[in-house]
Protein backbone atom coordinates (compact mmCIF):
# COMPACT_ATOMS: atom_id res chain seq x y z
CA UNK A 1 69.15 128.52 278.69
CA UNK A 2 68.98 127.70 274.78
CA UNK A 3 71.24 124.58 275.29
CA UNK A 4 68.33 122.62 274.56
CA UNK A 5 67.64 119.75 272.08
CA UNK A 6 66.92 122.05 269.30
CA UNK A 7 69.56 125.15 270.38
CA UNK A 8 67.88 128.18 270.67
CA UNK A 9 69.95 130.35 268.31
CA UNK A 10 67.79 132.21 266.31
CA UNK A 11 65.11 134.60 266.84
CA UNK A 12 62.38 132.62 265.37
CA UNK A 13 63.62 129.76 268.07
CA UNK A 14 63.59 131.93 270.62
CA UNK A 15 59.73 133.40 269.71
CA UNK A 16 58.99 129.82 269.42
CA UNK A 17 60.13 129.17 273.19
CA UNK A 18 58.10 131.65 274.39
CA UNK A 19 55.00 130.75 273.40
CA UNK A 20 55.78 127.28 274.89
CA UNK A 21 56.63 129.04 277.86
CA UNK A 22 53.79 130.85 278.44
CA UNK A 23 51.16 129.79 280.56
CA UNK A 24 53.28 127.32 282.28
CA UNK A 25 55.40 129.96 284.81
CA UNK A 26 54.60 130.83 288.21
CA UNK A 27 57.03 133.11 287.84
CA UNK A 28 58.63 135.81 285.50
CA UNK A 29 61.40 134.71 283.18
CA UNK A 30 63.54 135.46 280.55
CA UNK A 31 64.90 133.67 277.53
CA UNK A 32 68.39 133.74 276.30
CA UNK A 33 69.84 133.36 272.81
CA UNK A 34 72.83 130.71 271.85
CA UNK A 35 75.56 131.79 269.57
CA UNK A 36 75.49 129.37 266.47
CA UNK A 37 76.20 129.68 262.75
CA UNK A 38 73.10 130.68 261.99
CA UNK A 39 72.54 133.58 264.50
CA UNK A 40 71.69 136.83 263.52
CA UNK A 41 72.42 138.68 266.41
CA UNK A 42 70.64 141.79 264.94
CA UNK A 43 67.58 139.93 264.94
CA UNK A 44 67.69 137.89 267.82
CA UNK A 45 68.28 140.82 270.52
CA UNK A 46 64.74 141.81 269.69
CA UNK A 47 63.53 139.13 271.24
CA UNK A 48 65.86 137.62 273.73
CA UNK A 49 66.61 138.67 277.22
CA UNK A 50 70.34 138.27 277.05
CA UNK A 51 72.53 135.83 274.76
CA UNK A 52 74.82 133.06 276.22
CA UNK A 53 77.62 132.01 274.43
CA UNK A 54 79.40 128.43 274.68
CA UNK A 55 83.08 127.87 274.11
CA UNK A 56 83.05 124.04 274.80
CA UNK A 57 81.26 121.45 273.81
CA UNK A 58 77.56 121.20 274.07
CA UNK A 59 74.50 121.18 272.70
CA UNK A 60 74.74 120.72 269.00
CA UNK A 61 74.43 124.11 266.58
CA UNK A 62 75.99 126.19 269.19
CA UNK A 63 79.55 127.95 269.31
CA UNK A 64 81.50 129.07 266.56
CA UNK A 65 84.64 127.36 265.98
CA UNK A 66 86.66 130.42 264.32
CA UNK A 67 88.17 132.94 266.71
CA UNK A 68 88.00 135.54 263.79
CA UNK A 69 84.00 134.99 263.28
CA UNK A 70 83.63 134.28 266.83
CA UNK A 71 85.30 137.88 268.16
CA UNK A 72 83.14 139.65 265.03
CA UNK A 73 80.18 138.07 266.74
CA UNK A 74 80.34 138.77 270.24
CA UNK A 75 81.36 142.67 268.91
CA UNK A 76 77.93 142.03 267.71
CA UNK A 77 76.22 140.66 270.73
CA UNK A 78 78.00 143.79 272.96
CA UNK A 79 76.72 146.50 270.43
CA UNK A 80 73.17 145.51 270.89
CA UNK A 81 73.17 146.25 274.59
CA UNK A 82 71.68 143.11 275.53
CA UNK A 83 73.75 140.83 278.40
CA UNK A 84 76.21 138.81 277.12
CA UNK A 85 76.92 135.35 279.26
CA UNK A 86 80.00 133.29 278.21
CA UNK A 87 81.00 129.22 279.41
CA UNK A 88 84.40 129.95 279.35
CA UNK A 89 86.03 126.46 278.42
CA UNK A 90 87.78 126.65 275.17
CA UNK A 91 90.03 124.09 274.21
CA UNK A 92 91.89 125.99 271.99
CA UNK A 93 93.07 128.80 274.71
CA UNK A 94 95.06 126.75 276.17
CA UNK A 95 98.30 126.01 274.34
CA UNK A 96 99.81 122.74 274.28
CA UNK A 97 97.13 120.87 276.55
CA UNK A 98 96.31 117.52 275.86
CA UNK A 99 93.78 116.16 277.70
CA UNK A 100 93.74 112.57 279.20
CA UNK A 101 93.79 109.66 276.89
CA UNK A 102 91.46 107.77 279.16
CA UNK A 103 88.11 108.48 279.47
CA UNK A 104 87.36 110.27 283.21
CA UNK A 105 85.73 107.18 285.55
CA UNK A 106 84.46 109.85 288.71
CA UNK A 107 84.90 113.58 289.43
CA UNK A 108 88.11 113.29 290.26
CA UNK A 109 89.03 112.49 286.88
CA UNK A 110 86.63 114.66 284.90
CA UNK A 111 88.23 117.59 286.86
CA UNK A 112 91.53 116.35 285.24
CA UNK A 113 90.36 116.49 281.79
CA UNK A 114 88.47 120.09 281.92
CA UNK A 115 91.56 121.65 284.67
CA UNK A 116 91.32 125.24 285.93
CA UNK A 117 93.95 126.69 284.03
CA UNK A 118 91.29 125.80 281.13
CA UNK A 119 89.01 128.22 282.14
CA UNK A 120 91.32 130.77 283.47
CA UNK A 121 92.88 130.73 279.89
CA UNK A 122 89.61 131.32 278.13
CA UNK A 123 88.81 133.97 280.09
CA UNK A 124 92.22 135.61 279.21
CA UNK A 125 91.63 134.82 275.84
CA UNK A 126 88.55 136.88 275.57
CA UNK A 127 89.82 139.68 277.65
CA UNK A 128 92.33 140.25 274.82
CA UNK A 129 89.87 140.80 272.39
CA UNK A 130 89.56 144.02 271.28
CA UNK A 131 86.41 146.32 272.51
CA UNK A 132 85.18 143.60 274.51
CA UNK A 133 84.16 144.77 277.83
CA UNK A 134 80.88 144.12 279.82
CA UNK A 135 81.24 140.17 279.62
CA UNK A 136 79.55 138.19 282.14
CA UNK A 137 81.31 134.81 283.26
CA UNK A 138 79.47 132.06 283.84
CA UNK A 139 79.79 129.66 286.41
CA UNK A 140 83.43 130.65 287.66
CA UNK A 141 84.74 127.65 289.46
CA UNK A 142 88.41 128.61 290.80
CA UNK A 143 91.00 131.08 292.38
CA UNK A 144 92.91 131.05 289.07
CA UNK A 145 89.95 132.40 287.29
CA UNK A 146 89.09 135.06 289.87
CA UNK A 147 92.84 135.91 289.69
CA UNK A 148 92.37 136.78 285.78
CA UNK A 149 89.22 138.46 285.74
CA UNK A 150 89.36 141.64 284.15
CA UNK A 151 88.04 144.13 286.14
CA UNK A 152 85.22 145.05 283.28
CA UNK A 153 83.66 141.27 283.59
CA UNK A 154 80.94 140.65 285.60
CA UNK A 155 81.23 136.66 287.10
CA UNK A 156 78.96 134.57 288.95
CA UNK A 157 79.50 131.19 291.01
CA UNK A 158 77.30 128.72 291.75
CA UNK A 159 76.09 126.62 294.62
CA UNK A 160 77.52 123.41 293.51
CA UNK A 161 81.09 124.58 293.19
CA UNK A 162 80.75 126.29 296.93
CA UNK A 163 79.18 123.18 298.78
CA UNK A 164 80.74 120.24 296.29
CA UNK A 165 83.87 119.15 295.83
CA UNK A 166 85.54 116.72 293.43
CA UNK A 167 85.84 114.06 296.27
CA UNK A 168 82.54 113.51 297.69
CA UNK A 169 81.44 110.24 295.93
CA UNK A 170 79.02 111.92 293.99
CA UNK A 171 80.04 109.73 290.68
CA UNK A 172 77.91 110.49 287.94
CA UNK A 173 75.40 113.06 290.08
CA UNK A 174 78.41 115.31 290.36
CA UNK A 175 79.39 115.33 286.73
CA UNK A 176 78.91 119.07 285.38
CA UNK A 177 80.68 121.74 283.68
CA UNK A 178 82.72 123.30 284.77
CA UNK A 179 83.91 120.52 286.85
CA UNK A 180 83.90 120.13 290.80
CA UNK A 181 87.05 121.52 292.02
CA UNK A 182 88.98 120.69 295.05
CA UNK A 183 88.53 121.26 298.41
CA UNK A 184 90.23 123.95 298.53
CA UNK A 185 88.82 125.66 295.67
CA UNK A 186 85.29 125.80 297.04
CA UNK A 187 87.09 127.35 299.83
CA UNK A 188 88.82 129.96 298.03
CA UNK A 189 85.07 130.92 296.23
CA UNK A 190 83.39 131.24 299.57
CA UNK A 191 85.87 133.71 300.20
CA UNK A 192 86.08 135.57 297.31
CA UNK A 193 81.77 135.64 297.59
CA UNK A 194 82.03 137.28 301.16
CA UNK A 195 84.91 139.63 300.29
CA UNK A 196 83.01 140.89 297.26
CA UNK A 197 84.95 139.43 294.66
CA UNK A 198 82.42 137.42 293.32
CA UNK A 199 78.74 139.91 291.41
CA UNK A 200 76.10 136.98 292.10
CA UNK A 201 75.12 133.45 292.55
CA UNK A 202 73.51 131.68 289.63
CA UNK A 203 71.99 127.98 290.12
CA UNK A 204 72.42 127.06 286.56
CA UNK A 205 70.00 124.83 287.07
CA UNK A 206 70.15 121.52 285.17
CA UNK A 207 67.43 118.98 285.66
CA UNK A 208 68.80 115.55 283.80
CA UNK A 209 66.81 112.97 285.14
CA UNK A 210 67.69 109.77 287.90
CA UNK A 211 67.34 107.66 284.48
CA UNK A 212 70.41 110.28 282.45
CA UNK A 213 72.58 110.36 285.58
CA UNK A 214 73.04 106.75 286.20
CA UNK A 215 74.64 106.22 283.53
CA UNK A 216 78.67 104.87 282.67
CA UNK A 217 80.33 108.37 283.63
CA UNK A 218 81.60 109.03 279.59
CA UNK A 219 77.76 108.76 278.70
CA UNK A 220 75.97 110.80 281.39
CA UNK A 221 74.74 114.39 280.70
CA UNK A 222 76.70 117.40 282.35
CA UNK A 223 74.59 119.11 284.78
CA UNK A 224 72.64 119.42 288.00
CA UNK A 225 69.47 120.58 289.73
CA UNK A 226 69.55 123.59 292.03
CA UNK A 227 66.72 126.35 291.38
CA UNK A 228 64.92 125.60 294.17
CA UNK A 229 67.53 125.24 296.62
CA UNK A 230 70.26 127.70 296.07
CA UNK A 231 68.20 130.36 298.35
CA UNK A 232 67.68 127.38 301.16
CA UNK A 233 71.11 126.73 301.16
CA UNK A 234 72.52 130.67 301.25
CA UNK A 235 69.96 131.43 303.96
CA UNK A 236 71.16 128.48 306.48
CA UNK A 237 74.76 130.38 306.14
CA UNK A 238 73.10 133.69 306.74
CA UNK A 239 71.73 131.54 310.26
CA UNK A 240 75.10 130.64 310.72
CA UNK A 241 76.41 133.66 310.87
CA UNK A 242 78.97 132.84 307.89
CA UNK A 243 76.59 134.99 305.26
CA UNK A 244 75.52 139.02 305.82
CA UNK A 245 71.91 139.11 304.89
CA UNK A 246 73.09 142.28 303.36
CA UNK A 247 75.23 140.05 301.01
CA UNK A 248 72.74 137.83 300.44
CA UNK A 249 70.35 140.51 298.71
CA UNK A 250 73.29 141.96 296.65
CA UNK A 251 74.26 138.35 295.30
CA UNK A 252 70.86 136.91 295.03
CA UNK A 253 69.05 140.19 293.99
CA UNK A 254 69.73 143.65 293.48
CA UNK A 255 73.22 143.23 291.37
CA UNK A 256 71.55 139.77 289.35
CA UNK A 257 68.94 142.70 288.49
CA UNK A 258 71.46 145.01 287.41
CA UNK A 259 73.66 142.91 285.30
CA UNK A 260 70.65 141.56 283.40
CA UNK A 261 69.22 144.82 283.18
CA UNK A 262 65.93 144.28 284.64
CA UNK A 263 65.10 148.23 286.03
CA UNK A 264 62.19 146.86 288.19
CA UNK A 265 63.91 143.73 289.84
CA UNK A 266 65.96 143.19 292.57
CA UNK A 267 65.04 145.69 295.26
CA UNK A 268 61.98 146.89 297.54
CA UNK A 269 61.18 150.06 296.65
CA UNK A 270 58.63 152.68 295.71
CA UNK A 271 57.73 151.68 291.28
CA UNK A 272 59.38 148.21 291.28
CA UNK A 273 57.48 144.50 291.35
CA UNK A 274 56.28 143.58 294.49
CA UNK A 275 58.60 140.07 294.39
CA UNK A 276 59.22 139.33 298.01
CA UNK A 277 59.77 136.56 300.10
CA UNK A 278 58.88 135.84 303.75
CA UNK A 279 61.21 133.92 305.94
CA UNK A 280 61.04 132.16 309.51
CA UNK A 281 64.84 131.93 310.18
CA UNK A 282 64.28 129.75 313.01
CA UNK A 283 62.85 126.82 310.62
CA UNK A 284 66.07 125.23 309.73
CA UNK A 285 65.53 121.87 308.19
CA UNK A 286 67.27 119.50 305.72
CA UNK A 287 67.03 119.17 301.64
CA UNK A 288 65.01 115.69 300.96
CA UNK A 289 65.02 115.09 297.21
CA UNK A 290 60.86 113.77 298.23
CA UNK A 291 60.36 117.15 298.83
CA UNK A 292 61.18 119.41 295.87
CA UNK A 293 58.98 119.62 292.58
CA UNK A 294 61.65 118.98 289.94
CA UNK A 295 60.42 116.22 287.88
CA UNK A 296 64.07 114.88 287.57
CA UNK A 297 63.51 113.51 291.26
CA UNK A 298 67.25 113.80 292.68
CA UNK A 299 69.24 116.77 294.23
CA UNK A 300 73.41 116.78 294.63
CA UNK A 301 72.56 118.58 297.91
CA UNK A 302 70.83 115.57 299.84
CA UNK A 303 70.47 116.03 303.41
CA UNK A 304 72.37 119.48 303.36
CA UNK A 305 70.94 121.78 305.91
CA UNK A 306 68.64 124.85 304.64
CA UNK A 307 66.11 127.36 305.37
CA UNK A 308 63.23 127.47 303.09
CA UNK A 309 61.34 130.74 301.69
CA UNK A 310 57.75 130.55 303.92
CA UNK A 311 55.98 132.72 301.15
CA UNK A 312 56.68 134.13 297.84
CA UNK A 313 54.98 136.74 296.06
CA UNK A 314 55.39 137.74 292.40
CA UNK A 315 54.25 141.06 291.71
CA UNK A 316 51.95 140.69 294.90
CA UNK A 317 50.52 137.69 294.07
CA UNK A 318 51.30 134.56 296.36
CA UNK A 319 52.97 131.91 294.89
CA UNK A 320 54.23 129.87 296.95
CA UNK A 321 52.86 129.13 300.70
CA UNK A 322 54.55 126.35 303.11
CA UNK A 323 56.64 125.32 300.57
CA UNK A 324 53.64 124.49 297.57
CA UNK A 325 52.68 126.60 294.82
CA UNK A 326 49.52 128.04 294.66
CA UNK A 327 48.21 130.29 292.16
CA UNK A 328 47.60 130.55 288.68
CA UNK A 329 50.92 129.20 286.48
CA UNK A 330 49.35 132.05 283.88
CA UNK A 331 51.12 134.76 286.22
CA UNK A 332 54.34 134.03 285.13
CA UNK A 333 55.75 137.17 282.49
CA UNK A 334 58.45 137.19 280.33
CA UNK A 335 60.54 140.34 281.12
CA UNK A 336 62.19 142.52 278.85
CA UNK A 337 63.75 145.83 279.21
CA UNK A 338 61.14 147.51 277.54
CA UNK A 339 58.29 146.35 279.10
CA UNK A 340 60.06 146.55 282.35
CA UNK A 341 60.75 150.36 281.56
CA UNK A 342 57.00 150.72 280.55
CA UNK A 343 55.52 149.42 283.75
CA UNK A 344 53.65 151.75 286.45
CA UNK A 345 52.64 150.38 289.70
């Protein structure tokens, strides 16, 4: 993600990423481009995988705070063919809100101050700009978003707004945005995710450390770890019986592949990268924060039951085995349509 401290939001920062990158992947990756006031979007889709686009706050240099510049740009971002992903919380799409004078103390409160009909409006907002079709949505947290989806956006939810909910205790460690919705909300996304409603799960993965988190709620970072155990956590509902496996490959795999327009990812099949994983479904255990390999040394999902990958294999090379990476981190490959289209196995 180019919400980092720079913002990615030029080519040159994105080229720069990459060679920081590389070398240090056991796996293949791709980098996206911010939308800031110095993008060239020309420029940067020759480099990045797909461009992300903020319409909140965040990071600083990113976002462009003029809807006239802002709908020339993503015209822009859709004419270069690349994937564009939008955070769809834009204060100014929703008419008349004022947002709490106090400052939110828990999850319950933050969900107050960034409401659903926030994001629902943004997403209206861009589906009445002209030409604009293809978007991805980000994150999607609630019915009323789903409800106003345009049938040309692509949307994703994540694990944290499906097994989360704004009264849990989580305090600071469930501070993120979009916020955690209600019960009933994460309800209404499990749902929509079985019924088809919902193109793929995303992570969005964000590692702030024990030391960020425990913080006074107003000064702790947005955000929350997941990448490793967003599979775990779909395959113990697949156990259950609540989860096709079918689904699971369409929302985890083969239609992530297709949005992002990676032609050799996201199925088994004669020409395309050998990236499987192995799986004893009768090894159910529990997520343990001791046991994952994020430095940030926490997880939301504490003690949540889950069935981890055995063995993975990138390209047909073992990376992972009993839950530890092996291998060389060198294997790791940025991917690009190009390439990708290039490659003969």
């Amino acid at each position: 993600m180019p919400n980092t401290k720079p913002p990615v939001v030029t080519a040159s920062d994105v080229a720069e990423k990459y060679l920081k990158v590389k070398g240090r992947s056991h796996i293949d990756y791709g980098l996206y481009c911010g939308l800031g006031e110095r993008t060239n979007v020309e420029r940067a889709a020759l480099v990045a995988t797909a461009f992300k686009v903020y319409l909140g706050e965040t990071t600083g240099g990113m976002g462009i705070d003029n809807d006239e510049l802002l709908a020339k740009a993503m015209a822009e971002m859709m004419a270069t063919g690349l994937p564009v992903s939008v955070h769809c919380e834009d204060p100014k799409a929703l008419k008349d809100w004022k947002p709490p004078k106090d400052d939110p103390k828990d999850t319950i409160d933050y969900n107050k101050s960034k409401p659903e009909e926030l994001e629902a409006a943004t997403i209206k907002k861009l589906a009445a700009l002209k030409d604009i079709k293809g978007l991805h949505i980000a994150h999607l947290s609630s019915r009323l978003s789903l409800e106003v989806r345009p049938a040309s956006f692509t949307c994703e939810v994540t694990p944290h707004h499906m097994f989360l909910n704004e009264r849990m205790g989580l305090k600071c460690r469930g501070k993120m945005n979009p916020p955690l919705r209600s019960i009933g909300s994460s309800s209404d996304l499990w749902r929509a995710l079985i019924e088809g409603r919902i193109d793929i799960v995303a992570s969005d993965h964000a590692p702030h450390t024990v030391e960020e988190k425990d913080q006074r709620f107003i000064d702790a970072p947005a955000g929350v770890p997941g990448v490793e155990t967003m599979l775990p956590m779909l395959l113990m509902k697949v156990r259950n019986n609540e989860l096709s496996i079918e689904r699971l490959v369409k929302v985890t795999s083969q239609r992530t592949a297709e949005i992002f327009k990676l032609p050799t990812k996201g199925r088994i099949d004669v020409g395309m990268d050998a990236d499987i994983i192995t799986i004893d479904m009768r090894e159910a255990g529990s997520i343990r924060a001791r046991n994952l390999h994020s430095k940030c040394g926490w997880t939301p999902f504490e003690g949540m039951p889950a069935v981890f990958p055995k063995r993975v294999f990138l390209r047909g090379q073992q990376v992972v085995q009993d839950w530890e990476l092996v291998g060389d981190m060198s294997w790791g490959q940025p991917v690009s349509r190009a390439e990708a289209k290039d490659k003969k196995v």
